[in-house]
PDB file of N, CA and C in Angstrom:
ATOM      1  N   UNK A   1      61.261 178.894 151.335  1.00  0.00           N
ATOM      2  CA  UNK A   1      61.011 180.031 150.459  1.00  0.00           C
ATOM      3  C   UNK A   1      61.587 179.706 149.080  1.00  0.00           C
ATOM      4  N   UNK A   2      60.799 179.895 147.989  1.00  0.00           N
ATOM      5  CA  UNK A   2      61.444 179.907 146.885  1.00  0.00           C
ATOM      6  C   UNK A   2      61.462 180.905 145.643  1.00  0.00           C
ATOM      7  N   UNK A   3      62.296 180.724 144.674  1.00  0.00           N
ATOM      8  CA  UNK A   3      62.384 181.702 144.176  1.00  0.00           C
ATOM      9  C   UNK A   3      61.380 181.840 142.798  1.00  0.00           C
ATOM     10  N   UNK A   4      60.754 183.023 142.480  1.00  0.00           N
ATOM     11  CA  UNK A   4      60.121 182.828 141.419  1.00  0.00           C
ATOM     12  C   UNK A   4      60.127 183.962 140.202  1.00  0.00           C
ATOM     13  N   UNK A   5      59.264 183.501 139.032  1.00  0.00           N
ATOM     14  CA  UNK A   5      59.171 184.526 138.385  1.00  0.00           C
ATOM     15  C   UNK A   5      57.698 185.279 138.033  1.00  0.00           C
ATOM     16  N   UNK A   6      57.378 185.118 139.490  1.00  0.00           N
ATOM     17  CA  UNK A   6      56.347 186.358 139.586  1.00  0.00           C
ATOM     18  C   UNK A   6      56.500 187.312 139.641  1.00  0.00           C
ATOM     19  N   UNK A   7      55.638 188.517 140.006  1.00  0.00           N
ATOM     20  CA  UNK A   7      56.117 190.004 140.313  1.00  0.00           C
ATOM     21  C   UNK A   7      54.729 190.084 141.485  1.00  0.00           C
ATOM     22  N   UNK A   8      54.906 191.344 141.901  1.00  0.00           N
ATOM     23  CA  UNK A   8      53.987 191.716 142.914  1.00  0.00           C
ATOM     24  C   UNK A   8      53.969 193.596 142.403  1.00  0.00           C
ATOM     25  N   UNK A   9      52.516 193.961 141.903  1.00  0.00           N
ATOM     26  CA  UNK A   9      52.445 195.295 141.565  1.00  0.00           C
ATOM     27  C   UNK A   9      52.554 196.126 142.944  1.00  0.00           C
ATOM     28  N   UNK A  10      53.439 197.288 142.956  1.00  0.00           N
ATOM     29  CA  UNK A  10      53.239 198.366 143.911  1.00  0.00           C
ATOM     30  C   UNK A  10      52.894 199.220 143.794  1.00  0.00           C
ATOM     31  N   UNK A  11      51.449 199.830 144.512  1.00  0.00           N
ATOM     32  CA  UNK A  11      50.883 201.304 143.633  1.00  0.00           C
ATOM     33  C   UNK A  11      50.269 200.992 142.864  1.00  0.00           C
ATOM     34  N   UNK A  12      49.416 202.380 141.942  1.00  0.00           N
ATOM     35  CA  UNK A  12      48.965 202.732 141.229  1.00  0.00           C
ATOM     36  C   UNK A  12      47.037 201.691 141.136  1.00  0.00           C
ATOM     37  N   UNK A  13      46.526 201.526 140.305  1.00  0.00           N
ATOM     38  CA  UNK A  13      45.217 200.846 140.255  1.00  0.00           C
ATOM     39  C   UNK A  13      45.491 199.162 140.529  1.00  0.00           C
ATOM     40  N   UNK A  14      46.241 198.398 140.096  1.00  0.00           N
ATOM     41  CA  UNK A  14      46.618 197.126 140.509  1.00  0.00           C
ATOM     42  C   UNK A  14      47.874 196.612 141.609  1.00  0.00           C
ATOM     43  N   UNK A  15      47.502 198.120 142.547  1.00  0.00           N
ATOM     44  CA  UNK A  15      48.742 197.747 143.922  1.00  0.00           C
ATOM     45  C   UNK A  15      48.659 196.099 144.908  1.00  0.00           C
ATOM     46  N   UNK A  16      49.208 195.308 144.808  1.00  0.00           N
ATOM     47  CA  UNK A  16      49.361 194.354 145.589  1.00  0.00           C
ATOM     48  C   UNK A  16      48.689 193.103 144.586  1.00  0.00           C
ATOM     49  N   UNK A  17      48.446 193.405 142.969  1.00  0.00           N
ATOM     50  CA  UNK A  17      48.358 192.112 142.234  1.00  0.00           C
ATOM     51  C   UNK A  17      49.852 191.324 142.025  1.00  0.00           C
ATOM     52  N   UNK A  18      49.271 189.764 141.995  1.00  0.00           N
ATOM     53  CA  UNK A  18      50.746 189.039 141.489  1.00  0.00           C
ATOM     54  C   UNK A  18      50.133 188.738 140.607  1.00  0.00           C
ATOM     55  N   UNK A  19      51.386 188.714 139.565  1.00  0.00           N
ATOM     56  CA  UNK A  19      50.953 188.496 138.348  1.00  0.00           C
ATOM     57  C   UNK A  19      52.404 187.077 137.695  1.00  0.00           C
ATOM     58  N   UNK A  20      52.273 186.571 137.313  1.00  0.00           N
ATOM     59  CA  UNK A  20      52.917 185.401 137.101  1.00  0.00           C
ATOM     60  C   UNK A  20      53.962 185.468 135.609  1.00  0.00           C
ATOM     61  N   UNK A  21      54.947 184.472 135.700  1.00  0.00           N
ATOM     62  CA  UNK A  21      55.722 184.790 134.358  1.00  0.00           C
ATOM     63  C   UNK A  21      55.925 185.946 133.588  1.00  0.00           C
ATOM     64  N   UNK A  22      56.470 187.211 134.090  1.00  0.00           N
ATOM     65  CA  UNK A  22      56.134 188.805 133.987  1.00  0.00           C
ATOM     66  C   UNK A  22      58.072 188.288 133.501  1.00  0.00           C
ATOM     67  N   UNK A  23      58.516 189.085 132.621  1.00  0.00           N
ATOM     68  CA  UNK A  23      59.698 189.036 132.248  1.00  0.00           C
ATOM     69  C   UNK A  23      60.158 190.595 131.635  1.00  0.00           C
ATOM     70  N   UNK A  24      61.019 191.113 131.867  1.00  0.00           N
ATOM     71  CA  UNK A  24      61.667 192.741 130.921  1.00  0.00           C
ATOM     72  C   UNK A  24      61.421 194.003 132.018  1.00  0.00           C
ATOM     73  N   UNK A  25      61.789 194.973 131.923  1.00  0.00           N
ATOM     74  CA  UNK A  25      62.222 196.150 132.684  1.00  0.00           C
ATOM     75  C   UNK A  25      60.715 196.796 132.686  1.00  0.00           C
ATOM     76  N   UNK A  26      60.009 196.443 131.790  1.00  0.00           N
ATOM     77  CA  UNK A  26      58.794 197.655 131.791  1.00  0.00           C
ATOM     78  C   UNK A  26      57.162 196.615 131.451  1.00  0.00           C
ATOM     79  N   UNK A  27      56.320 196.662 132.348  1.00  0.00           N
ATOM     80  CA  UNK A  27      55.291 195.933 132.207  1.00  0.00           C
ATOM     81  C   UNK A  27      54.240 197.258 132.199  1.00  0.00           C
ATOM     82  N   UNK A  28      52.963 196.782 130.876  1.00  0.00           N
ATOM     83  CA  UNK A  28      52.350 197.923 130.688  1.00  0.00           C
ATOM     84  C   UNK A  28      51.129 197.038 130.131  1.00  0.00           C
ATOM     85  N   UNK A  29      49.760 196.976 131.232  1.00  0.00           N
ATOM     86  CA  UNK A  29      48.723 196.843 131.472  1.00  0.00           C
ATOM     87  C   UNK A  29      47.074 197.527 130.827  1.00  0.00           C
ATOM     88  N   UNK A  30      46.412 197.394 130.252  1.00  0.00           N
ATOM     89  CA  UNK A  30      45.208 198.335 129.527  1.00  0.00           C
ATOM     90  C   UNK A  30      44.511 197.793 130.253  1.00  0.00           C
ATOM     91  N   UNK A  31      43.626 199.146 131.205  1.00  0.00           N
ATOM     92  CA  UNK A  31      42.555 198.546 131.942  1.00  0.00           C
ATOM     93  C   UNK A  31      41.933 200.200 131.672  1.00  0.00           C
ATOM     94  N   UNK A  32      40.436 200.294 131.696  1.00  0.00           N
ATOM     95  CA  UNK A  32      39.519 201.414 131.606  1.00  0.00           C
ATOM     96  C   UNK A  32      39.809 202.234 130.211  1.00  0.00           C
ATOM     97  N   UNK A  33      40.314 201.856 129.273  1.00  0.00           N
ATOM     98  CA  UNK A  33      40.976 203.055 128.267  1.00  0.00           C
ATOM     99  C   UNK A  33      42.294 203.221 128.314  1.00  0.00           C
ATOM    100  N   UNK A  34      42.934 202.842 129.367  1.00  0.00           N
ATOM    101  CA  UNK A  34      44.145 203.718 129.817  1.00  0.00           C
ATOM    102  C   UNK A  34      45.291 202.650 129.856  1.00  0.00           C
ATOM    103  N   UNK A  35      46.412 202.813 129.485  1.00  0.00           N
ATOM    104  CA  UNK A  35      47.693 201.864 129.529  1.00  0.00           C
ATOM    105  C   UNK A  35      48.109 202.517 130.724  1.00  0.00           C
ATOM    106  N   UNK A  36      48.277 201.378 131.642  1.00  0.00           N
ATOM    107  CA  UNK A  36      48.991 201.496 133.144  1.00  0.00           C
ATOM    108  C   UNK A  36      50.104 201.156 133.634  1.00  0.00           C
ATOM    109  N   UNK A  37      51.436 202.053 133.173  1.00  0.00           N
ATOM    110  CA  UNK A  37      53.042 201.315 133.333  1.00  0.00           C
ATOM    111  C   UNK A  37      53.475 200.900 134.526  1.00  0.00           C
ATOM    112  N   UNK A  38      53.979 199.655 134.966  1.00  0.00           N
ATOM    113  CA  UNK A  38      54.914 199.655 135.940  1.00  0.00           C
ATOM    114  C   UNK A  38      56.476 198.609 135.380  1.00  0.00           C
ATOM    115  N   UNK A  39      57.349 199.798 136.381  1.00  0.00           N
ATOM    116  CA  UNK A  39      58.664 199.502 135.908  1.00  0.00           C
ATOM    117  C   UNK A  39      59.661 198.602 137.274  1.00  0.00           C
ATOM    118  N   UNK A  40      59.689 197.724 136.640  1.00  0.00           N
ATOM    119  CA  UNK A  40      60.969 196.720 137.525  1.00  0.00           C
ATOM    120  C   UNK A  40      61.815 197.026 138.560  1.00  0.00           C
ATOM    121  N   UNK A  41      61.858 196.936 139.637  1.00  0.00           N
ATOM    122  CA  UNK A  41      62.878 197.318 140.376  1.00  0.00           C
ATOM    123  C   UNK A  41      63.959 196.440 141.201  1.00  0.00           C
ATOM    124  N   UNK A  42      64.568 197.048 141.929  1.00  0.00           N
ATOM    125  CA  UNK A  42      65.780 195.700 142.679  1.00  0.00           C
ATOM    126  C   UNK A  42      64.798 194.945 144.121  1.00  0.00           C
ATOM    127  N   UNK A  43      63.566 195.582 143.587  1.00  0.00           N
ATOM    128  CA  UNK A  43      63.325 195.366 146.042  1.00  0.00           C
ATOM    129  C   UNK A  43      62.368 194.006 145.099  1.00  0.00           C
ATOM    130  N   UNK A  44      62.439 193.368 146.661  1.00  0.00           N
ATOM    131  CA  UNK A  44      61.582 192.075 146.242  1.00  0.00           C
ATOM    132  C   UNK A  44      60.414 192.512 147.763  1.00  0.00           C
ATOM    133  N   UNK A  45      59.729 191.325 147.570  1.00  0.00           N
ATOM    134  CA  UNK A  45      58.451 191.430 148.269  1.00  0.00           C
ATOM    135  C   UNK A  45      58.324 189.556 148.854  1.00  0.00           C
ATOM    136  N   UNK A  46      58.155 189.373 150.018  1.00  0.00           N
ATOM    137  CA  UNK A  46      57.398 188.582 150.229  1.00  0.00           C
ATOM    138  C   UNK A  46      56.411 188.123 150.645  1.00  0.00           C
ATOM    139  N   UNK A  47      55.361 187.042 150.115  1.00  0.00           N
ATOM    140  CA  UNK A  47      54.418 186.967 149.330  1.00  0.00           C
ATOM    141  C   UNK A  47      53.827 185.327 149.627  1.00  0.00           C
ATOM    142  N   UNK A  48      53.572 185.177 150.809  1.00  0.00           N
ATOM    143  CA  UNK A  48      53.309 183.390 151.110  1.00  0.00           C
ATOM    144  C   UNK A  48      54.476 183.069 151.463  1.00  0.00           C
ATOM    145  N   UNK A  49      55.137 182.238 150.805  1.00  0.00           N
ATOM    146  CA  UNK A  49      56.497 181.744 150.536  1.00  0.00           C
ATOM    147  C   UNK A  49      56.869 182.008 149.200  1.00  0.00           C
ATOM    148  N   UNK A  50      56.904 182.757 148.894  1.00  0.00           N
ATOM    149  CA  UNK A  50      57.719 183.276 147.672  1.00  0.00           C
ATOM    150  C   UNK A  50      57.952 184.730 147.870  1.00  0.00           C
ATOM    151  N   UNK A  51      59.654 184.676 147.266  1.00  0.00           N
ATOM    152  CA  UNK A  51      60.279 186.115 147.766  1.00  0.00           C
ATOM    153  C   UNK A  51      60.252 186.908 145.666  1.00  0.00           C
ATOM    154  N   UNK A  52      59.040 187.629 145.714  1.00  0.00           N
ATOM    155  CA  UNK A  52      58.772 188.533 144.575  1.00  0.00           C
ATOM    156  C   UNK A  52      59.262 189.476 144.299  1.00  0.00           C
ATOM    157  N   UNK A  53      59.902 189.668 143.280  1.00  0.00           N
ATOM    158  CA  UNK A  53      60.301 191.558 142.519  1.00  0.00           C
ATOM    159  C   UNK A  53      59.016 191.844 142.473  1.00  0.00           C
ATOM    160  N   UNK A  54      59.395 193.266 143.252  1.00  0.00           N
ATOM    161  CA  UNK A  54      58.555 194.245 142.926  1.00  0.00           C
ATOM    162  C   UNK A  54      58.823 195.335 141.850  1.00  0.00           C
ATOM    163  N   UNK A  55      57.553 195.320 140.903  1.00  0.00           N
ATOM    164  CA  UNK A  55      57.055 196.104 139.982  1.00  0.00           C
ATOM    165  C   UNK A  55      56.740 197.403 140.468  1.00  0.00           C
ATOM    166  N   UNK A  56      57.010 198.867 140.133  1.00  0.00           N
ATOM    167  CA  UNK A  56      56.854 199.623 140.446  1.00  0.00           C
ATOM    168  C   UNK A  56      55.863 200.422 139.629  1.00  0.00           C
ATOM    169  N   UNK A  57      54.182 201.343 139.984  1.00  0.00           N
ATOM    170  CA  UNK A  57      53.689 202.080 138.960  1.00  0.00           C
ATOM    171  C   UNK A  57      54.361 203.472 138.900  1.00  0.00           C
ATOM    172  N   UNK A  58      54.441 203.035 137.459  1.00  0.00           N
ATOM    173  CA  UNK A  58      55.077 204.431 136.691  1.00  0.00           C
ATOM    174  C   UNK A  58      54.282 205.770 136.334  1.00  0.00           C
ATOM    175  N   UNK A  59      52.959 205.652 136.360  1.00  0.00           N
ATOM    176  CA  UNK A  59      52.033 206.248 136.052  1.00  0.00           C
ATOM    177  C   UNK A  59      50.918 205.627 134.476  1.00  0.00           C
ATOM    178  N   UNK A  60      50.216 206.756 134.095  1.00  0.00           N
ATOM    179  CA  UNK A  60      49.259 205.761 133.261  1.00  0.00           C
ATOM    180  C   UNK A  60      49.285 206.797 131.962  1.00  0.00           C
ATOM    181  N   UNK A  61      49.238 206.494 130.511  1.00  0.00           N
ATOM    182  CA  UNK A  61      48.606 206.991 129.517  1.00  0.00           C
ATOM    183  C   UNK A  61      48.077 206.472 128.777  1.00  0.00           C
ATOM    184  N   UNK A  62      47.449 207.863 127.639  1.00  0.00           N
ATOM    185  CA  UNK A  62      46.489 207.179 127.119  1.00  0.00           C
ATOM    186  C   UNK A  62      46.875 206.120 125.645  1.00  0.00           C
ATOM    187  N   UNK A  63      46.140 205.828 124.909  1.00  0.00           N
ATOM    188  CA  UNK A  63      46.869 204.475 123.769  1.00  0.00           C
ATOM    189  C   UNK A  63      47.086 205.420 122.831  1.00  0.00           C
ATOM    190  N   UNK A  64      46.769 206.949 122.473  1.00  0.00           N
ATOM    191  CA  UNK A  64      47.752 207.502 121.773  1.00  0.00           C
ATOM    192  C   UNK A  64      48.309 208.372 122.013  1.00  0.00           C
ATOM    193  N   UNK A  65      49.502 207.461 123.124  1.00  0.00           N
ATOM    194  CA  UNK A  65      50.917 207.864 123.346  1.00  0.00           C
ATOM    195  C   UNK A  65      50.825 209.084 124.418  1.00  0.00           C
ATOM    196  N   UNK A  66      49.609 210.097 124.627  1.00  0.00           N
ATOM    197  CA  UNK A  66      49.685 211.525 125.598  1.00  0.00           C
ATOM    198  C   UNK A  66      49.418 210.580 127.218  1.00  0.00           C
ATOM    199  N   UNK A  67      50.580 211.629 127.601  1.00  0.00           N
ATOM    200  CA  UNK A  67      50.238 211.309 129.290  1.00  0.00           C
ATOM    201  C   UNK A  67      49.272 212.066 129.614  1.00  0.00           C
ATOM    202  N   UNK A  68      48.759 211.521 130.384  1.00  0.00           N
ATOM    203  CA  UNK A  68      47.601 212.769 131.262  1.00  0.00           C
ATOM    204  C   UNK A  68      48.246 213.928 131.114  1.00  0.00           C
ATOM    205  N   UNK A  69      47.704 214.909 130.977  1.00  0.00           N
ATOM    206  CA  UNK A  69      48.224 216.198 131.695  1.00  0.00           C
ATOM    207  C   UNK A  69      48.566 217.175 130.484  1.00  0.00           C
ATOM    208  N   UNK A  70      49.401 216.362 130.016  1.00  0.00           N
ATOM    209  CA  UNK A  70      50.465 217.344 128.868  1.00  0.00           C
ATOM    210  C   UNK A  70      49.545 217.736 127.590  1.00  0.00           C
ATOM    211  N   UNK A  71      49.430 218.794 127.025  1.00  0.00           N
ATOM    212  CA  UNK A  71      48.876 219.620 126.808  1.00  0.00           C
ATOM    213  C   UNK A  71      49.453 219.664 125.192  1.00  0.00           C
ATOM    214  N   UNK A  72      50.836 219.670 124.990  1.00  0.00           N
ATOM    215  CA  UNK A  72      51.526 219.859 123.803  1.00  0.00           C
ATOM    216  C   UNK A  72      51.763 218.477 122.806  1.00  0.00           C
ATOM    217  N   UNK A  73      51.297 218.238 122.303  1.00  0.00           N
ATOM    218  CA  UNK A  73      51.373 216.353 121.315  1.00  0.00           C
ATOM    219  C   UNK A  73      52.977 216.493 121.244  1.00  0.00           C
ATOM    220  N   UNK A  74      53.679 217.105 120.715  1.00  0.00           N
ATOM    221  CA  UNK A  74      55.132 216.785 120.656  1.00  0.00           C
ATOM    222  C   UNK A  74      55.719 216.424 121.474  1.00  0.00           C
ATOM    223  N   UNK A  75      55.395 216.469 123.089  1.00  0.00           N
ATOM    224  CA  UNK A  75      55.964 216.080 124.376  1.00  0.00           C
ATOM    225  C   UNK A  75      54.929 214.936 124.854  1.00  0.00           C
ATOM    226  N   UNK A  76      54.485 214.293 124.014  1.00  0.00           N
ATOM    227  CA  UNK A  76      53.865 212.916 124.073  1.00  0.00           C
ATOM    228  C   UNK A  76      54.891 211.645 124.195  1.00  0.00           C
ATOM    229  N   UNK A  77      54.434 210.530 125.420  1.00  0.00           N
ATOM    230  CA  UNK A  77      55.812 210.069 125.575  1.00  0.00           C
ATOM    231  C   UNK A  77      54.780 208.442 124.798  1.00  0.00           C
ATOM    232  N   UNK A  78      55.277 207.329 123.684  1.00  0.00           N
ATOM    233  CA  UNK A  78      54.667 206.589 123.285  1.00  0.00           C
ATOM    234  C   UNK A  78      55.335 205.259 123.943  1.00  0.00           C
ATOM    235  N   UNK A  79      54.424 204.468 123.624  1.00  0.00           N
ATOM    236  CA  UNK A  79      54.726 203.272 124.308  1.00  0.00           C
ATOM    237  C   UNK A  79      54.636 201.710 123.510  1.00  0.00           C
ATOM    238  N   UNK A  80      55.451 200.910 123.889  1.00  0.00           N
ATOM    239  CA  UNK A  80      55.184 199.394 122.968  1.00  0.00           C
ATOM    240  C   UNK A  80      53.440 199.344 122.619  1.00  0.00           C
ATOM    241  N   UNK A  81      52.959 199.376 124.148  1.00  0.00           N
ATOM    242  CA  UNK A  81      51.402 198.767 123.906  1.00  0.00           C
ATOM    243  C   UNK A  81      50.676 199.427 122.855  1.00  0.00           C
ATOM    244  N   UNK A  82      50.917 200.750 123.439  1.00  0.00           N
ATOM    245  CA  UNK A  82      49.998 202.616 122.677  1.00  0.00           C
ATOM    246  C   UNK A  82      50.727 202.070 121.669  1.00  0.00           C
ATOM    247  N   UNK A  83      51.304 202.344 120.334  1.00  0.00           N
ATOM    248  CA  UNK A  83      51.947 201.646 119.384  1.00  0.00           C
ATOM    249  C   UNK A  83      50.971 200.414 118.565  1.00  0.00           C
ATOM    250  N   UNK A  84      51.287 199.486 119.412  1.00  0.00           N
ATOM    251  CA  UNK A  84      50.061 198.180 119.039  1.00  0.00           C
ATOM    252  C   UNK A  84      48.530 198.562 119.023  1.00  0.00           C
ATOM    253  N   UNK A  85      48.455 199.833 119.881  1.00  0.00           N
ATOM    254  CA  UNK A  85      46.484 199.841 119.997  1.00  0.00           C
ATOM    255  C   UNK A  85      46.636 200.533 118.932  1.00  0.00           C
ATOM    256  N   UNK A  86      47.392 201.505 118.711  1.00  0.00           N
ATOM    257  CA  UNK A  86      46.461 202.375 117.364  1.00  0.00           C
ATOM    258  C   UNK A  86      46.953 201.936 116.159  1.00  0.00           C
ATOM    259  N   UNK A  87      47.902 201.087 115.826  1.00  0.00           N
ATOM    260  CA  UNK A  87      47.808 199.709 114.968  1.00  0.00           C
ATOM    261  C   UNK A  87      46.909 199.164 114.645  1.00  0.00           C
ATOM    262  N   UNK A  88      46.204 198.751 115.368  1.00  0.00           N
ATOM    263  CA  UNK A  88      45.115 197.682 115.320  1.00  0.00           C
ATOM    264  C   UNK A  88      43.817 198.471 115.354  1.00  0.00           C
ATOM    265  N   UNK A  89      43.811 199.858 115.540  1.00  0.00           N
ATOM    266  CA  UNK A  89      42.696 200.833 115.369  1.00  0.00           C
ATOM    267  C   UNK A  89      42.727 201.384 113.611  1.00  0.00           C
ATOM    268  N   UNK A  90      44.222 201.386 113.207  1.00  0.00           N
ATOM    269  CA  UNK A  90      44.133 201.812 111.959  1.00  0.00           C
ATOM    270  C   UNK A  90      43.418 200.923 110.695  1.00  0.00           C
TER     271      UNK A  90
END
């Protein structure tokens, strides 16, 4: 068994992808429109022969910054990626 720096997603739309050279507390994905967070945790996963951190989904919003749901823009939670998309939209 060895050790690596993959991750293994848990949950959400990409449950059970490995994704390779993944590094920092918060990995955040754009697939359909939608930025898809998952956040780092202590549990690992094994995976062939390799013992993986598992990535946890955090839930999903949209690229400017509103989570699903919330209704009020001031309680909009923003993000590195959301940040960069409407950057590059401006």
């Amino acid at each position: 068994m060895t050790q690596s720096r993959d991750v293994v997603l848990a949950s959400g739309p990409f449950d059970g992808s490995r994704l390779d050279g993944v590094e920092g507390p918060l990995l955040e994905m754009e697939a359909d429109g939608l930025i898809h967070r998952y956040v780092a945790t202590t549990t690992t996963r094994r995976v062939a022969e390799d013992e993986l951190t598992v990535y946890q989904f955090d839930g999903t919003i949209s690229p400017d910054g509103g989570m699903a749901g919330v209704e009020n823009p001031e309680n909009r939670v923003a993000s590195p990626l959301a940040d960069e998309l409407r950057a590059e939209k401006s």
